[in-house]
Protein backbone atom coordinates (compact mmCIF):
# COMPACT_ATOMS: atom_id res chain seq x y z
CA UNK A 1 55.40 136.22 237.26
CA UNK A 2 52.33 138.24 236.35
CA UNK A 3 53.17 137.06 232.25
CA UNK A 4 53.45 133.59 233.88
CA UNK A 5 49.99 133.76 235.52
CA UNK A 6 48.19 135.97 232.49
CA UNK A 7 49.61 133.13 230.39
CA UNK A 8 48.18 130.11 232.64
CA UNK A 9 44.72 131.81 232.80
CA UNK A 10 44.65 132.44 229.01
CA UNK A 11 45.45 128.84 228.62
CA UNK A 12 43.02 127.43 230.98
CA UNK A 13 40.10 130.05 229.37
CA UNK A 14 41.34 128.38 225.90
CA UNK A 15 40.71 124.66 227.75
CA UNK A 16 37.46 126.23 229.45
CA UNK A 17 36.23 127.94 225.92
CA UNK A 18 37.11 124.07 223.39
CA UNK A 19 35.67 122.26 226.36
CA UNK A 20 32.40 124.47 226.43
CA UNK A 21 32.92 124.31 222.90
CA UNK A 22 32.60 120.76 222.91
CA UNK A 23 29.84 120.43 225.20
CA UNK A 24 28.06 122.86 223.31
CA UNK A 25 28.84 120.54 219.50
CA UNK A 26 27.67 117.99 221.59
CA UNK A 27 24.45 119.19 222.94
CA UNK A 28 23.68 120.11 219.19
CA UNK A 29 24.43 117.06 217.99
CA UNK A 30 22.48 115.07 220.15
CA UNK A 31 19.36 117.44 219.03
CA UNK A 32 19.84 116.35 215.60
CA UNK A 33 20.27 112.70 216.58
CA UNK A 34 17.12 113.07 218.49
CA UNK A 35 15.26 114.54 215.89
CA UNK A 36 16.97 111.70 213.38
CA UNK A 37 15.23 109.18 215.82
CA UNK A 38 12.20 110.61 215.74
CA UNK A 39 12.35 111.09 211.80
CA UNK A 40 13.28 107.03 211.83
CA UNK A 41 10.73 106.51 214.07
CA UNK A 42 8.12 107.79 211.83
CA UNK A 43 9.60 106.58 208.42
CA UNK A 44 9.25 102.84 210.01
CA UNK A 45 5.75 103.49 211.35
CA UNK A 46 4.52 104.52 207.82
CA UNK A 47 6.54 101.49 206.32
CA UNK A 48 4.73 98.77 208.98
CA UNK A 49 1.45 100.61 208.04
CA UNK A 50 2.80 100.02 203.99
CA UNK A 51 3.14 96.43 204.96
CA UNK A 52 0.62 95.41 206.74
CA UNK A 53 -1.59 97.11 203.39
CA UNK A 54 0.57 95.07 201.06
CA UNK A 55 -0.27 91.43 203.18
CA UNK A 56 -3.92 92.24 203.12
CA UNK A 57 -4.00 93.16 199.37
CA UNK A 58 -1.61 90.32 198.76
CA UNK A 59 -4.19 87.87 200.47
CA UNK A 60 -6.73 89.34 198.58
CA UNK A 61 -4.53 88.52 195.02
CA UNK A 62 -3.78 85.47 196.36
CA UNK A 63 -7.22 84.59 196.63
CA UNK A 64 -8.62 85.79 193.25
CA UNK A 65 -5.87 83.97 191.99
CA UNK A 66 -6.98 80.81 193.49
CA UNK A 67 -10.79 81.57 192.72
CA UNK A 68 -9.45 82.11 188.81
CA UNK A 69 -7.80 78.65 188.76
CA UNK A 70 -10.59 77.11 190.08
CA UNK A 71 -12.84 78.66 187.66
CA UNK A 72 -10.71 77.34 185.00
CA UNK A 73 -10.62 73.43 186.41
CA UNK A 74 -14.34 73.93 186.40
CA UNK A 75 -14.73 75.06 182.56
CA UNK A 76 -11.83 72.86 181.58
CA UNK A 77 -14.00 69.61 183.32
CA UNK A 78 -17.55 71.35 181.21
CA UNK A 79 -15.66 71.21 178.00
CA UNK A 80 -14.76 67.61 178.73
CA UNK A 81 -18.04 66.56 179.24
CA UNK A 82 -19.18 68.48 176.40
CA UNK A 83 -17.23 66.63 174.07
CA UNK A 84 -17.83 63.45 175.78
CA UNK A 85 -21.84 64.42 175.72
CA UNK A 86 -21.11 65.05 171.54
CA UNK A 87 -19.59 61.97 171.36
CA UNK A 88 -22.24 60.08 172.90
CA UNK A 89 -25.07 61.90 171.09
CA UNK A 90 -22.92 61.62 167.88
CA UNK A 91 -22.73 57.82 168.62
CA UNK A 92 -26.12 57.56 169.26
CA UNK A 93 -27.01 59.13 166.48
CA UNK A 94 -25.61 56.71 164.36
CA UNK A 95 -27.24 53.71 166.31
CA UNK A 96 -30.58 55.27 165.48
CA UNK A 97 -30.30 55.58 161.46
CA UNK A 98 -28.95 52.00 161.89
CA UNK A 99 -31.95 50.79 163.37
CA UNK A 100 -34.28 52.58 161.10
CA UNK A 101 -32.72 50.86 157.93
């Protein structure tokens, strides 16, 4: 009887010792998943900053990139009416040594 009874209290120490075991993994564990969460936390804080910094600057492209094509209408409509102006001078050129003759 006294094996019996050593034998039941060794086994309930071994339940006692993987439960506390257990508890203990777990209460580890769920430090390092807090810490994880806070780590996450962080990592998407800096990467909304990151973002928010890449829509300004990307407003700011967008906009010099609109400026640049407007620039470019605008000297693309002065070289037309350069070489319409050339034309017309060129033309009128020609009307003059008519009339002197």
């Amino acid at each position: 009887m006294l094996h019996r009874n050593r034998a039941t209290v060794r086994a309930l120490v071994l339940r006692k010792d993987r439960r506390f075991g257990f508890q203990a993994n777990l209460a580890v564990q769920e430090v390092r998943l807090g810490k994880a969460m806070h780590d996450l936390n962080e990592a998407q804080q800096q990467l909304d900053e990151k973002e928010a910094e890449l829509q300004e600057v990307q407003a700011q492209y967008d906009k010099a990139i609109s400026h640049k094509q407007a620039l470019i209408d605008d000297a693309e409509a002065c070289k037309r009416k350069m070489i319409n102006a050339s034309a017309l001078i060129e033309g009128l050129g020609g009307e003059k040594v008519r009339s002197e003759i």
